[in-house]
C-alpha atoms as a PDB file:
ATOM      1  CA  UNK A   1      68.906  97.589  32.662  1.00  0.00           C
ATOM      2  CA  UNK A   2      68.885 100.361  35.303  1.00  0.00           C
ATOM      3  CA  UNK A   3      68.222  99.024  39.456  1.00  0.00           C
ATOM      4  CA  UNK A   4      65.885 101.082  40.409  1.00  0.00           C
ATOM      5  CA  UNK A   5      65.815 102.625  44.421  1.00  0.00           C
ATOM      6  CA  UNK A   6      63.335 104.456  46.622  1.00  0.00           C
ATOM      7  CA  UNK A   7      64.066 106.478  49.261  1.00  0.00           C
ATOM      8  CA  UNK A   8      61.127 107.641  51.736  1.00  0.00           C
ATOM      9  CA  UNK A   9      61.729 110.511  54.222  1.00  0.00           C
ATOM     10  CA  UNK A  10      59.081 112.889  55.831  1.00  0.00           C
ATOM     11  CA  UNK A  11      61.007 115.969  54.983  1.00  0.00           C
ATOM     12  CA  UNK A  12      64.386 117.433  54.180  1.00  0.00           C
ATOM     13  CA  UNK A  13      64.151 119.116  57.602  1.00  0.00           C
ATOM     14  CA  UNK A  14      67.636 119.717  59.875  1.00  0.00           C
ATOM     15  CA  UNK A  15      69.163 116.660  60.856  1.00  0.00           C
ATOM     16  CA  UNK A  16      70.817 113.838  60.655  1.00  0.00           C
ATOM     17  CA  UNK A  17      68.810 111.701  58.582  1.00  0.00           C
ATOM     18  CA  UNK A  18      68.045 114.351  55.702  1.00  0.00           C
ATOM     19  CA  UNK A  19      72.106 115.700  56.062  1.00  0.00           C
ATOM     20  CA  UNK A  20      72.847 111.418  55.458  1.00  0.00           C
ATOM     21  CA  UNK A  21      70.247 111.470  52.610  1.00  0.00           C
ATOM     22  CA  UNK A  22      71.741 114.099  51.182  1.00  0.00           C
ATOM     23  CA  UNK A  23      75.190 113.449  50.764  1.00  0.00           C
ATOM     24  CA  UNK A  24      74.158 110.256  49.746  1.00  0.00           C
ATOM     25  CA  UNK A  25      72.786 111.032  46.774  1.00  0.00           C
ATOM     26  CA  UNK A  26      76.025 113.408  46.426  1.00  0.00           C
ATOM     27  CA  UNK A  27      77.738 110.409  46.012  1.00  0.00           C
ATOM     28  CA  UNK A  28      75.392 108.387  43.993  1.00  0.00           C
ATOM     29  CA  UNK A  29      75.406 110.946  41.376  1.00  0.00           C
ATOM     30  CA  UNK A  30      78.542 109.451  39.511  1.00  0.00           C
ATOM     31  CA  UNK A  31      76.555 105.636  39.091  1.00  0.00           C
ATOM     32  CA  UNK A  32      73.591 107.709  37.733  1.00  0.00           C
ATOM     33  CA  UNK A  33      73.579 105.659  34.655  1.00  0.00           C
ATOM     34  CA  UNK A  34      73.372 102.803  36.440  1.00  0.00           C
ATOM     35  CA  UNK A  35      70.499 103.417  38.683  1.00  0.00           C
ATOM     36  CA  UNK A  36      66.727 105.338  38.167  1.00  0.00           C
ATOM     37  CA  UNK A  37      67.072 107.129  41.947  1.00  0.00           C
ATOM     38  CA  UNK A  38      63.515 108.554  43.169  1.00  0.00           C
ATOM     39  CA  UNK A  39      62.663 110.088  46.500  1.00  0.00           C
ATOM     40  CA  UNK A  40      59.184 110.005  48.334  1.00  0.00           C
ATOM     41  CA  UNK A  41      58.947 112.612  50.650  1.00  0.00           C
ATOM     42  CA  UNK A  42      55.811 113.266  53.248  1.00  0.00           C
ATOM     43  CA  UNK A  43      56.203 116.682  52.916  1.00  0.00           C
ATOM     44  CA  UNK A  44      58.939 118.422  50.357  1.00  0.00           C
ATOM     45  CA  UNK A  45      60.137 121.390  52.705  1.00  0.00           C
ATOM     46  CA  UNK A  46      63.411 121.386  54.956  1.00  0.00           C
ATOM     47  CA  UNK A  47      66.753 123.088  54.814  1.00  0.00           C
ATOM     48  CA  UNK A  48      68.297 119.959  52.454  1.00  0.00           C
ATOM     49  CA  UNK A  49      66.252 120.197  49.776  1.00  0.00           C
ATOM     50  CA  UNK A  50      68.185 121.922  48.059  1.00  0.00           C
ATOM     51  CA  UNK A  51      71.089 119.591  48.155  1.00  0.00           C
ATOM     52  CA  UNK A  52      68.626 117.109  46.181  1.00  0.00           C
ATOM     53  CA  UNK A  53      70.562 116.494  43.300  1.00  0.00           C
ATOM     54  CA  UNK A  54      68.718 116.931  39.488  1.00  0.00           C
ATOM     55  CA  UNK A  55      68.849 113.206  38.291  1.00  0.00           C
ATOM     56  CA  UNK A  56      66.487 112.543  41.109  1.00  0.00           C
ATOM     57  CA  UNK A  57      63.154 111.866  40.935  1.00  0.00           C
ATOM     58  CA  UNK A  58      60.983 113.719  43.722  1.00  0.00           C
ATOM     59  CA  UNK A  59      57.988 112.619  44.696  1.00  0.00           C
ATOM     60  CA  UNK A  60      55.627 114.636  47.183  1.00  0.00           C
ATOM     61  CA  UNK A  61      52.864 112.778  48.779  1.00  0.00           C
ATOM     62  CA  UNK A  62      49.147 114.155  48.380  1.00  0.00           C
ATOM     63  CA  UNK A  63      46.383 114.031  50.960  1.00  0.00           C
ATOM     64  CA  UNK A  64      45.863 112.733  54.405  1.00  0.00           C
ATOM     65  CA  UNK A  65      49.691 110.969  53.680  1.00  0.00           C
ATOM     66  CA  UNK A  66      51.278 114.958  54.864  1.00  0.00           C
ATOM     67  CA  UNK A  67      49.603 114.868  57.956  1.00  0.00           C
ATOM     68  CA  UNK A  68      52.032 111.751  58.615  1.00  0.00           C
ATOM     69  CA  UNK A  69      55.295 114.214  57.897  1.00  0.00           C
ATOM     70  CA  UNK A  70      53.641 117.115  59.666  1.00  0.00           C
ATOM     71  CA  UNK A  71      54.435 118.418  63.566  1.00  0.00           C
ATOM     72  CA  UNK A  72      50.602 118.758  65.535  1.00  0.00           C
ATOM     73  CA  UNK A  73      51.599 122.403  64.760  1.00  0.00           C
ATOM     74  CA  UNK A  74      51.281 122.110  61.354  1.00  0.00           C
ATOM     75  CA  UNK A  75      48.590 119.572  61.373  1.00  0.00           C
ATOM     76  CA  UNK A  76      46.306 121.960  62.993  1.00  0.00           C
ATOM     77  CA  UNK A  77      46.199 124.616  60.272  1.00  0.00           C
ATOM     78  CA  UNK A  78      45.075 121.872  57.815  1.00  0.00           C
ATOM     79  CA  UNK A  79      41.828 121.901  59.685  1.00  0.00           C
END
């Protein structure tokens, strides 16, 4: 039976959190029998996301929930 684990970021922006994420799942990538790998993220933009390896699952939150991974720049254009 495969563990399963959840990762929750706002985005894949520039830093150190989403460069740690990232090579992360890099490494994970060899036990990807072993585990069902999924990432929830507020808002799927950044420079990383690209590095998001296929055998994850990304999720992209809907609604109010992107305001939460949004700057008050970007949270003014959705009105």
């Amino acid at each position: 039976m495969k563990k399963k684990i959840l990762f929750v970021l706002n985005q894949m922006g520039a830093g150190g959190i989403a460069k740690s994420l990232s090579n992360l799942l890099f490494h994970l990538e060899k036990y990807k029998d072993e585990y069902d790998v999924d990432l929830f993220l507020l808002r799927k933009d950044g420079c990383y996301i690209k590095d998001i390896p296929t055998y994850v699952n990304v999720i992209e939150s809907k609604g109010i929930l992107k305001l939460f991974g949004s700057s008050q720049k970007d949270t003014k254009k959705f009105g």
